[in-house]
Protein backbone atom coordinates (compact mmCIF):
# COMPACT_ATOMS: atom_id res chain seq x y z
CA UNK A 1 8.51 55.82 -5.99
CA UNK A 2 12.37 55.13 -5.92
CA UNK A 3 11.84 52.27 -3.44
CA UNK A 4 9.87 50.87 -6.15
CA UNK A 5 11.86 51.52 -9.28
CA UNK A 6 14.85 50.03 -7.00
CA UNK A 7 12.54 46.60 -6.79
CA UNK A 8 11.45 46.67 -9.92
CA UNK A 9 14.98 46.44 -11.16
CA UNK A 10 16.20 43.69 -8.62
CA UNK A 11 13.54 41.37 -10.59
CA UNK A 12 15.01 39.93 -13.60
CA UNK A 13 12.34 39.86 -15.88
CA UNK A 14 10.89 43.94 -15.27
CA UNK A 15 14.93 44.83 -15.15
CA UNK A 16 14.49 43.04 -18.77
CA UNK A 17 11.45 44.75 -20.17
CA UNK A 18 12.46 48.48 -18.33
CA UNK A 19 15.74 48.38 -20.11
CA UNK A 20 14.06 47.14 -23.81
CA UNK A 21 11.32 50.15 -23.00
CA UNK A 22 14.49 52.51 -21.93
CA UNK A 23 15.91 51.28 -25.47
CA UNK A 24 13.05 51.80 -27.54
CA UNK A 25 12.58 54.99 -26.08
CA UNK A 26 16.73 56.31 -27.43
CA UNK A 27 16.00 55.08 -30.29
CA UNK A 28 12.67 57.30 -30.74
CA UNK A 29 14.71 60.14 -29.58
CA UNK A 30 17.96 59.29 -31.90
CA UNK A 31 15.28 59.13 -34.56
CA UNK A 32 14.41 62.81 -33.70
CA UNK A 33 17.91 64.33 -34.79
CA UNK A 34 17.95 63.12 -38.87
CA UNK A 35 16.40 65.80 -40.84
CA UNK A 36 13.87 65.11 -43.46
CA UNK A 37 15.61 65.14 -47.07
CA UNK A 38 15.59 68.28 -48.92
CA UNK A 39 14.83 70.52 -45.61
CA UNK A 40 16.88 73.37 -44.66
CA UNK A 41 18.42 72.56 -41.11
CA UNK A 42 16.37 75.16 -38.26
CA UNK A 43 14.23 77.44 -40.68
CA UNK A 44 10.79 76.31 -38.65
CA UNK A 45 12.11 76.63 -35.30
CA UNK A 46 11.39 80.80 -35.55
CA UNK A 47 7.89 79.83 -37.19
CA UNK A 48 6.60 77.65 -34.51
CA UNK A 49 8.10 79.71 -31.81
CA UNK A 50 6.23 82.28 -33.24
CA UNK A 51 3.14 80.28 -33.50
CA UNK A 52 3.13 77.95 -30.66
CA UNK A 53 -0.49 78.58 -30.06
CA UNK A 54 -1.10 76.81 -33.55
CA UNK A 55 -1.78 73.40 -34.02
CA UNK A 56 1.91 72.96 -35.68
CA UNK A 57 2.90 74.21 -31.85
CA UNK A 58 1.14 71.62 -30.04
CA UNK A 59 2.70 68.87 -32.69
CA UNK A 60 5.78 69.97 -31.65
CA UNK A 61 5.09 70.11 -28.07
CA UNK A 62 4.03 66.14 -28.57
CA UNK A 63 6.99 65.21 -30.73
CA UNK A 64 9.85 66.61 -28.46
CA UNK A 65 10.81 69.30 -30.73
CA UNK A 66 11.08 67.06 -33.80
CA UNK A 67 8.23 69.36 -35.50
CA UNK A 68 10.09 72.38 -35.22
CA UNK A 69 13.48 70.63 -36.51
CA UNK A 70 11.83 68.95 -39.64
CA UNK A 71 12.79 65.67 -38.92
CA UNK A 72 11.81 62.24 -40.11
CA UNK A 73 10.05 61.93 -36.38
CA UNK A 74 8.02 65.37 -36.71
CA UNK A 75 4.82 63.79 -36.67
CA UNK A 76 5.65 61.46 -33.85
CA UNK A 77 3.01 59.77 -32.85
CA UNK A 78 0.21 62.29 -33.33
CA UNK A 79 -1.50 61.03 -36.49
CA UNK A 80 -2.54 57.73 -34.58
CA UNK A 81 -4.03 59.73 -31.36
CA UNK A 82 -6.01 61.57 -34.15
CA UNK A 83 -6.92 58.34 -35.54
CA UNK A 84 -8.28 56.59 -32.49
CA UNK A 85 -10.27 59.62 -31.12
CA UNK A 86 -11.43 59.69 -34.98
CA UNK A 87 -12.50 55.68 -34.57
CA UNK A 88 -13.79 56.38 -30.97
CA UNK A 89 -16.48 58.58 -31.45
CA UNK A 90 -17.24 57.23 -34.88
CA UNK A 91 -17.78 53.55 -32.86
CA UNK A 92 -20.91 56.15 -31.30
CA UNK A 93 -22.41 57.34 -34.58
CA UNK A 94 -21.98 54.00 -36.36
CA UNK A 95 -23.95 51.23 -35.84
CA UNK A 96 -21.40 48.50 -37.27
CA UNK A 97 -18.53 50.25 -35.37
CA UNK A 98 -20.66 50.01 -32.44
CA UNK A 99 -21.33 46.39 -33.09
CA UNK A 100 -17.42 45.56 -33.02
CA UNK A 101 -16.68 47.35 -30.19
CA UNK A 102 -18.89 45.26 -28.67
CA UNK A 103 -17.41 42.15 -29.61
CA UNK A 104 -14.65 41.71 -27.03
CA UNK A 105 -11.14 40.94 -28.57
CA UNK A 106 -11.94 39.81 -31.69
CA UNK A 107 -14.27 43.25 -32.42
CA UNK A 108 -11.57 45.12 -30.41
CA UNK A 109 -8.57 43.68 -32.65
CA UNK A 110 -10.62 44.41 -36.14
CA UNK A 111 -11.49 48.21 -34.93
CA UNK A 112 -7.66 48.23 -34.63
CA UNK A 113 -7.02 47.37 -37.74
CA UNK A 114 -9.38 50.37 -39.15
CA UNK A 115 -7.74 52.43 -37.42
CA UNK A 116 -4.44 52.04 -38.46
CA UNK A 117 -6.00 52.14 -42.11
CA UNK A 118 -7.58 55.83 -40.65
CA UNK A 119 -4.07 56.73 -38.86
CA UNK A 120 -2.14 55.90 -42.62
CA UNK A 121 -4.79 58.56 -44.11
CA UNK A 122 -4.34 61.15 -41.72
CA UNK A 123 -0.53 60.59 -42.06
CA UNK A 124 -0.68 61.49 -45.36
CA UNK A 125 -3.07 64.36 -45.35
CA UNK A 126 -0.69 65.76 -41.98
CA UNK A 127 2.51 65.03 -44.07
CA UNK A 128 1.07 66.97 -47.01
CA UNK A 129 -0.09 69.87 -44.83
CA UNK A 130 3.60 69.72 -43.34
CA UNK A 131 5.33 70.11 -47.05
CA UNK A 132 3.51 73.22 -47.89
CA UNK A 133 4.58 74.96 -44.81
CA UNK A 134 7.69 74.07 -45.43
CA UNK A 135 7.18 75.75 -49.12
CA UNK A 136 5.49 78.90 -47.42
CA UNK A 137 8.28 79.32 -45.15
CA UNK A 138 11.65 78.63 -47.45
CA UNK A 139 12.57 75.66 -45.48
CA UNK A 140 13.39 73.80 -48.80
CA UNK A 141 16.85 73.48 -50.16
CA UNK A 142 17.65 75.34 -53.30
CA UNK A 143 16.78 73.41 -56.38
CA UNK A 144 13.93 71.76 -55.52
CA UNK A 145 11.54 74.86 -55.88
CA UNK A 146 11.35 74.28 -59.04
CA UNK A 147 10.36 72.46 -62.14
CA UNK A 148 10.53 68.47 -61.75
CA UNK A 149 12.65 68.73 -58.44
CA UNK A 150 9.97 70.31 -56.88
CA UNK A 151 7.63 67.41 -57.27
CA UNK A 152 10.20 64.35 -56.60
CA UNK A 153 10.94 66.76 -53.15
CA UNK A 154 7.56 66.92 -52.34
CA UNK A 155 6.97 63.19 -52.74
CA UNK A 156 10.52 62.07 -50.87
CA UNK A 157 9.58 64.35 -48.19
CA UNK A 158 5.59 63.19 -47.63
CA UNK A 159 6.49 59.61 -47.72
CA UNK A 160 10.05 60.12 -45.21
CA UNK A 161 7.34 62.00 -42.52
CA UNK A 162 4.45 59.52 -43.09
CA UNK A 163 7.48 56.14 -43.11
CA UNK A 164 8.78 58.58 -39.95
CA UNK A 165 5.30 58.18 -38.29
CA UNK A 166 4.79 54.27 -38.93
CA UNK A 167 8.41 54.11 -37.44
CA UNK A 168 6.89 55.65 -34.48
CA UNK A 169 3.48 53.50 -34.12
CA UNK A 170 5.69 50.32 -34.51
CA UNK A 171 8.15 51.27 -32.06
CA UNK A 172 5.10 52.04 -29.68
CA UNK A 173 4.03 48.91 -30.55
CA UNK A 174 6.95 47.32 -29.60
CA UNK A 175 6.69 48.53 -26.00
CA UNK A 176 3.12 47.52 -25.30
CA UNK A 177 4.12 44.08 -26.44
CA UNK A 178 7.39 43.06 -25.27
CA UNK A 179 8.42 46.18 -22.76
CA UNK A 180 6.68 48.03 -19.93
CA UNK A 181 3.67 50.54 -20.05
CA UNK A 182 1.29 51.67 -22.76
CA UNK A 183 3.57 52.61 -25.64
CA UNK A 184 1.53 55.73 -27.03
CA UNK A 185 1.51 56.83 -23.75
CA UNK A 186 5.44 55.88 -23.39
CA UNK A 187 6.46 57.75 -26.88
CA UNK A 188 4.27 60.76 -25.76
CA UNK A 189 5.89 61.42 -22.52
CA UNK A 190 9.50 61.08 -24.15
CA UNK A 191 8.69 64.06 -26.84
CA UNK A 192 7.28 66.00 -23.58
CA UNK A 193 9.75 65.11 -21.28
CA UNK A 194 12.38 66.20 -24.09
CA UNK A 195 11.14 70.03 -23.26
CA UNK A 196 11.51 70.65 -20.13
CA UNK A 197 14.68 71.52 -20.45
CA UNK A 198 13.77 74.40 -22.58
CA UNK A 199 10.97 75.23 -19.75
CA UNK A 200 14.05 75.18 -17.04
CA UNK A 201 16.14 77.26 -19.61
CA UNK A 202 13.13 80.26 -19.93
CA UNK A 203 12.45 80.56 -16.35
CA UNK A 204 16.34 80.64 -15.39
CA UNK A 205 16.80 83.16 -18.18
CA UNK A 206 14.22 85.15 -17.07
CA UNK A 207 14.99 85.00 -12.82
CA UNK A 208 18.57 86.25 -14.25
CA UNK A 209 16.88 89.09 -15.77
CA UNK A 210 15.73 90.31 -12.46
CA UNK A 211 13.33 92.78 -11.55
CA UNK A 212 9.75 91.53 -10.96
CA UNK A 213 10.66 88.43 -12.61
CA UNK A 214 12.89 87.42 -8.62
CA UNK A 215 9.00 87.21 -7.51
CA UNK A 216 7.15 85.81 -10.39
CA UNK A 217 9.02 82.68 -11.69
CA UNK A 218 9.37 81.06 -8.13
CA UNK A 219 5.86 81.63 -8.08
CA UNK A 220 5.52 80.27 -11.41
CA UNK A 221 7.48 76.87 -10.04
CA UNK A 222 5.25 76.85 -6.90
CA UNK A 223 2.13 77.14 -8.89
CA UNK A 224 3.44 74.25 -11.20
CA UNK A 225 4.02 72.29 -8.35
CA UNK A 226 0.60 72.73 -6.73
CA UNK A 227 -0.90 71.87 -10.60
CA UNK A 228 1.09 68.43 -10.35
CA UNK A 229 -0.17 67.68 -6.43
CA UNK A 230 -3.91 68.76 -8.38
CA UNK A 231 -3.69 66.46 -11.19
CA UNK A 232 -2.31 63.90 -8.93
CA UNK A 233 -5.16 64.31 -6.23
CA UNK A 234 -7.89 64.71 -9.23
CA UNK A 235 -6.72 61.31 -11.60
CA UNK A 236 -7.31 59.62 -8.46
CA UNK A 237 -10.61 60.93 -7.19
CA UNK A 238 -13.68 58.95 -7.84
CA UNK A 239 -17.15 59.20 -7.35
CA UNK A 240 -18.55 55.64 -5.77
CA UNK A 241 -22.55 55.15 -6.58
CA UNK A 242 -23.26 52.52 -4.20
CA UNK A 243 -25.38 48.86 -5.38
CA UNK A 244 -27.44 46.51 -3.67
CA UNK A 245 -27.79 43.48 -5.55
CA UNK A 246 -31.03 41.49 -4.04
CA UNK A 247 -31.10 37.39 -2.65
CA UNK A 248 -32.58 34.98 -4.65
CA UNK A 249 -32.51 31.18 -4.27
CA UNK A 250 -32.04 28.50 -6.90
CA UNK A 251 -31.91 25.22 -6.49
CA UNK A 252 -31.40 25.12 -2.18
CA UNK A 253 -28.52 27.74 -2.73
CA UNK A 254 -28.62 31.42 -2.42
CA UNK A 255 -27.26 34.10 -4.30
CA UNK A 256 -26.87 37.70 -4.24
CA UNK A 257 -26.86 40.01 -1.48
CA UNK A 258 -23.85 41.55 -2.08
CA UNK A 259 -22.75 44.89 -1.57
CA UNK A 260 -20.81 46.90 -4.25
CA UNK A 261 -20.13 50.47 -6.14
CA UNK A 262 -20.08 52.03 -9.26
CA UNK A 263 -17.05 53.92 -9.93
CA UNK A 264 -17.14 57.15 -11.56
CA UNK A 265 -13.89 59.13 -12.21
CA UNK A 266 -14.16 62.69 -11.44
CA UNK A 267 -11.53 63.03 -14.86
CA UNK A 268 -13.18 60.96 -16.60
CA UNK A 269 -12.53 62.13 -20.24
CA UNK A 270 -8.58 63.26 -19.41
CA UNK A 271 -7.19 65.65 -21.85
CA UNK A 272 -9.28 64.82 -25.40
CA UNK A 273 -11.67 68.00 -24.42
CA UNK A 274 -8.49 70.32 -23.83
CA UNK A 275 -7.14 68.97 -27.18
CA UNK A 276 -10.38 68.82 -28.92
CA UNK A 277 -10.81 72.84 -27.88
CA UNK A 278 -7.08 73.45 -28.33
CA UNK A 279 -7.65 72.33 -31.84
CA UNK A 280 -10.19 74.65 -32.93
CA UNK A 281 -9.11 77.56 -30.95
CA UNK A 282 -5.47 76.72 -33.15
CA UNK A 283 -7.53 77.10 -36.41
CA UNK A 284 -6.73 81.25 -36.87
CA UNK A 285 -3.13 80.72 -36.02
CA UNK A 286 -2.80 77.61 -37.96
CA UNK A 287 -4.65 79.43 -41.18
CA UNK A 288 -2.46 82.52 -40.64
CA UNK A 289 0.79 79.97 -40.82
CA UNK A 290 -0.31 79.60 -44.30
CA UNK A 291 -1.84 82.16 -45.74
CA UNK A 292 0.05 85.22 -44.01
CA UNK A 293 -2.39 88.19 -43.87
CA UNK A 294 -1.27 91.43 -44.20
CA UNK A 295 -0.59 93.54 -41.35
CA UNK A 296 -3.91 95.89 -40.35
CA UNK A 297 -6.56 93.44 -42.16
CA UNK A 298 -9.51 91.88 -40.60
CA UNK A 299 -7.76 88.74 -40.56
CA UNK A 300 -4.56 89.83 -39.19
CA UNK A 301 -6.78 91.32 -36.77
CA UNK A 302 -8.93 88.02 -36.17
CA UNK A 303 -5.76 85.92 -35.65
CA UNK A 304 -4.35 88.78 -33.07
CA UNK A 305 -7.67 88.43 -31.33
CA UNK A 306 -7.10 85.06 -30.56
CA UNK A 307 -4.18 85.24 -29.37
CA UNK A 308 -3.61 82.39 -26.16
CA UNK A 309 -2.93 85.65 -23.82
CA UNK A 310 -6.14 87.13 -25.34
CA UNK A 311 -9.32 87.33 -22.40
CA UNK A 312 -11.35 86.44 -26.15
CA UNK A 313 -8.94 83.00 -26.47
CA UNK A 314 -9.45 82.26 -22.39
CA UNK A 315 -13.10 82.61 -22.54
CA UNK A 316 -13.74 80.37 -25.41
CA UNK A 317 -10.77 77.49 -24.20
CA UNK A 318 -13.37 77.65 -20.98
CA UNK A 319 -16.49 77.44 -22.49
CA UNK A 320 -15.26 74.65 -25.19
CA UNK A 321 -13.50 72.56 -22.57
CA UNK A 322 -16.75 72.54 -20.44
CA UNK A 323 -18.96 71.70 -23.60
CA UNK A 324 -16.61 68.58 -25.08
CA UNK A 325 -16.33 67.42 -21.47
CA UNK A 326 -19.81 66.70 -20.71
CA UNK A 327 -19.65 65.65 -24.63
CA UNK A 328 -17.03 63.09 -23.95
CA UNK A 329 -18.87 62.15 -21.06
CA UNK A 330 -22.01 61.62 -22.96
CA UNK A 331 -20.24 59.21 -25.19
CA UNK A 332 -18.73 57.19 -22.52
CA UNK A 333 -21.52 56.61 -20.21
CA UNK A 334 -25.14 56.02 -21.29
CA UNK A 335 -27.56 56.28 -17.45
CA UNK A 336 -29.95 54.39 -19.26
CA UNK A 337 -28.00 50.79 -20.53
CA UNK A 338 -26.94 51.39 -16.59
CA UNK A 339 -29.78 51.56 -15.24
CA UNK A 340 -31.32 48.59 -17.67
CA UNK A 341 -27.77 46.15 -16.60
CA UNK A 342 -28.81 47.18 -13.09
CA UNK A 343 -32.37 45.97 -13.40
CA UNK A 344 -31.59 42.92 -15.28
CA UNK A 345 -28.98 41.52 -12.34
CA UNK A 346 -31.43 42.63 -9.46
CA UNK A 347 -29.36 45.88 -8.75
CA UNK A 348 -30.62 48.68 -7.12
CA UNK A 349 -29.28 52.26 -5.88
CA UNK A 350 -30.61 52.74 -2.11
CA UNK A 351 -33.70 54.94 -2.24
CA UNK A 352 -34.07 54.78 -6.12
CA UNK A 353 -36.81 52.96 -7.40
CA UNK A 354 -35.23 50.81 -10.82
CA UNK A 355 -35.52 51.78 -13.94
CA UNK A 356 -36.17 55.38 -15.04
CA UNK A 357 -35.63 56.42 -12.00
CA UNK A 358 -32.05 55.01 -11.55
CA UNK A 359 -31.24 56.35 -14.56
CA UNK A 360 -32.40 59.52 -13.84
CA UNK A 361 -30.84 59.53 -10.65
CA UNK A 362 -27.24 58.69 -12.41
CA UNK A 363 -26.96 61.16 -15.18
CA UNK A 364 -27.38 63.92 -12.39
CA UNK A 365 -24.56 62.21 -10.43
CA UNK A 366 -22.80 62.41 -14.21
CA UNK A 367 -23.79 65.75 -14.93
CA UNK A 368 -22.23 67.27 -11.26
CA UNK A 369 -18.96 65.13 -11.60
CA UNK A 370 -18.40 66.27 -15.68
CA UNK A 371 -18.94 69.74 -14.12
CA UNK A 372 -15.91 69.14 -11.59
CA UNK A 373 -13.74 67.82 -13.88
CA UNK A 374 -14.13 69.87 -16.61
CA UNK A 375 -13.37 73.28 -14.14
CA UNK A 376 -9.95 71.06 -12.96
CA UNK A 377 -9.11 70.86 -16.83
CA UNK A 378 -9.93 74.36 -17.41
CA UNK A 379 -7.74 75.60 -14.57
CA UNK A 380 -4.78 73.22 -15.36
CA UNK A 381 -5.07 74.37 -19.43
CA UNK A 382 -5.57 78.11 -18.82
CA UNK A 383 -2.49 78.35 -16.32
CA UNK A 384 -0.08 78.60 -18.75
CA UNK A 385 -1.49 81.50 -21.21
CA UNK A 386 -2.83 83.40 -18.16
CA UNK A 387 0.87 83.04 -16.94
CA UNK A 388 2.05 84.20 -19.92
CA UNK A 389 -0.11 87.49 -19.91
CA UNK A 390 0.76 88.31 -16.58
CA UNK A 391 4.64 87.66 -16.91
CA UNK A 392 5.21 87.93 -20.12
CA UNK A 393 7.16 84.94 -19.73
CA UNK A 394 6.15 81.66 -22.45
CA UNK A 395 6.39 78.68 -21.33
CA UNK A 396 7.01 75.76 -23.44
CA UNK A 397 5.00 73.02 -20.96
CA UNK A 398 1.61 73.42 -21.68
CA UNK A 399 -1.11 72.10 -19.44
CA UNK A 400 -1.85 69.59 -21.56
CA UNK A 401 1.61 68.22 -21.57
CA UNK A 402 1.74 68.77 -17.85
CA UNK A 403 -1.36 66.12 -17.93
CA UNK A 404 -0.19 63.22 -19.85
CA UNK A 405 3.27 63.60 -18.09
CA UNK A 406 1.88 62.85 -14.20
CA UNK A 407 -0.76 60.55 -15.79
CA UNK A 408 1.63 58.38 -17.90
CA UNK A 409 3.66 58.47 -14.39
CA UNK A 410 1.34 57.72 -12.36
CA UNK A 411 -0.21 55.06 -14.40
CA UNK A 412 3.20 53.22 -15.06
CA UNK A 413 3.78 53.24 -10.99
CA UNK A 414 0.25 51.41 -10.29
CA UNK A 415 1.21 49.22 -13.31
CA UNK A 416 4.90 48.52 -11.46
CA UNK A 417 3.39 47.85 -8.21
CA UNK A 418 0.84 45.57 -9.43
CA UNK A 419 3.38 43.55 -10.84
CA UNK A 420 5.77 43.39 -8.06
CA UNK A 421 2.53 42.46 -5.81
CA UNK A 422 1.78 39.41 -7.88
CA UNK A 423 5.62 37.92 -8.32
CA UNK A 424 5.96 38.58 -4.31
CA UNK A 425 2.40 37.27 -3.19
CA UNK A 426 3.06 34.25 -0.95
CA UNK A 427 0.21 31.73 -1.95
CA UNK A 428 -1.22 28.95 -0.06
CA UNK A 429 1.18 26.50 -1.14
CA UNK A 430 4.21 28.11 0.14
């Protein structure tokens, strides 16, 4: 990996778009330290500590601890994601979404532009949602509870968050076109990146408290580790169907005969079924941010109950990660158009008659590999909470986080290497 960051910067031209990504990326995290206007300075930090199971905790996970600060930055870039996984699965249930996505570039570049209409929207609604827990909480400066002051705040203070998340999408932006890497994916793994050092700062704390905790945070680290060598082993791992496409002759030349493979990742649908069950699992804790029941009530008791080092919180994360897996899955890969493309280009599976029975034959294949991968995804998200019962000890990387971090690093190393293989190839003329 070093060998190839130390290439990568000996070319001019990835030494050029590195640095501008490296720049982009400061400026996102400068961006993260100016407070929202009319926001007292730390009152949320206590809140979301205290409810980092919610969905407010996971925003802040994403946006590097803007969230808890109440900065301009605090949505980061989370009202896009929701956006495009809003667009994505809508592009299944509507027929003229379906149509564009089937387009190529053109369709591609107008479902883009819907969903930066759908990210402004959910901006907004997040932004507004945002205010009042800041109005719950106390977090707003004196004078501006009240009367006309109250409203101007609430308006200066939706529109900084929503202008704070546009900043964000443009600056992402920005990096897909002119520097290195997928920019979401860039922007996200700067917020998470930004807490480790509050993960390093928890265990250290707690191997200086000694006792039990000399044995369980090295095993902690060791268990992290052997997550990141699982994720790494698992984003890699495919399941090959192998094709036979059959000869045919036109003209006094022959085609076909080839061999090939259809490749089907075992983690296929990444972390969207993790976040998906995250997100309802987060609705108790989120409503009980707001609405603050009353100690001994049945929904003080409800929210306790799902607690993230609850067994009733573990069970359900496992069940919904296994059911929006193969849901995700379901979306992503229809057996039957494969079977039908197949067909249609003389392809055939070895032993499986075309048609129904290649399509039959592939959603089993489908079925077995969704099973894997949504077990890997339940044992990388449930680490941390189990961890957390067992230790006592919370730690602020999630395995969600833990996800997109060696995926956005693994995918920008295969995206580095590809480019130093092209500028080095030596071609026939040389």
């Amino acid at each position: 990996m070093f060998q190839v960051l130390k290439n990568a910067f000996s070319n001019p031209d990835l030494r050029k778009r590195l640095i501008y990504t490296m720049i982009i990326v400061l400026i996102f995290r400068v961006g993260s330290a100016f407070l929202a206007p009319f926001v007292s300075t730390g009152v949320l930090n206590e809140v979301v500590a205290n409810n980092s199971d919610s969905f407010f905790g996971i925003l802040n996970a994403f946006s590097g601890g803007a969230f808890g600060n109440a900065t301009v930055f605090a949505m980061s870039i989370s009202p896009y994601i929701t956006a495009s996984i809003v667009i994505q699965l809508l592009t299944v249930a509507i027929p003229p979404l379906e149509r564009l996505a089937k387009e190529g570039a053109l369709g591609r570049k107008k479902l883009n532009k819907i969903t930066r209409y759908c990210f402004i929207v959910m901006a907004f609604i997040q932004a507004t949602a945002y205010y009042f827990m800041l109005r719950n909480y106390n977090a707003i400066s004196s004078g501006f509870t009240s009367g006309f002051a109250k409203y101007f705040a609430a308006a200066i203070i939706i529109l900084s968050l929503v202008a704070g998340a546009a900043l964000t999408v443009w600056l992402a932006d920005r990096i897909s076109d002119k520097g290195f890497g997928n920019g979401t994916s860039i922007i996200l793994f700067a917020g998470i990146i930004a807490n480790l050092p509050n993960t390093v700062a928890i265990l250290a704390e707690n191997f200086k408290a000694g006792g039990a905790n000399y044995f369980t945070v090295p095993l902690g680290v060791l268990l992290l580790f052997a997550i990141i060598v699982l994720i790494v082993v698992m984003n890699n791992s495919e399941r090959r169907i192998p094709i036979q496409y059959a000869k045919r002759v036109v003209g006094r030349k022959m085609y076909g005969g080839q061999s090939s493979y259809i490749p089907i990742k075992v983690a296929v649908s990444g972390v969207i079924p993790i976040i998906f069950a995250m997100s309802i699992l987060a609705v108790p804790s989120t409503i009980a941010a707001f609405a603050k029941p009353e100690p001994g009530s049945f929904w003080e008791v409800l929210v306790r109950s799902f607690s993230t080092t609850g067994w009733i919180y573990c069970v359900c994360y496992l069940l919904l990660i296994i059911g929006f897996s193969y849901f995700y899955v379901a979306i992503q890969y229809n057996p039957v158009e494969i079977a039908n493309n197949l067909k249609q280009n003389n392809g055939a599976i070895a032993g499986i008659r075309p048609g129904r029975s290649t399509a039959i034959f592939i959603q089993k294949i489908l079925s077995k590999i969704t099973f894997i991968g949504a077990l890997f995804l339940a044992v990388i998200a449930l680490f941390p909470p189990i961890y957390s019962a067992i230790t006592n000890i919370n730690l602020a990387l999630g395995g969600t986080s833990v996800i997109i971090v060696v995926g956005v690093a693994l995918d920008t190393m295969r995206q580095l290497e590809s480019e130093l293989t092209m500028r080095h190839y030596k071609g026939f003329l040389e």
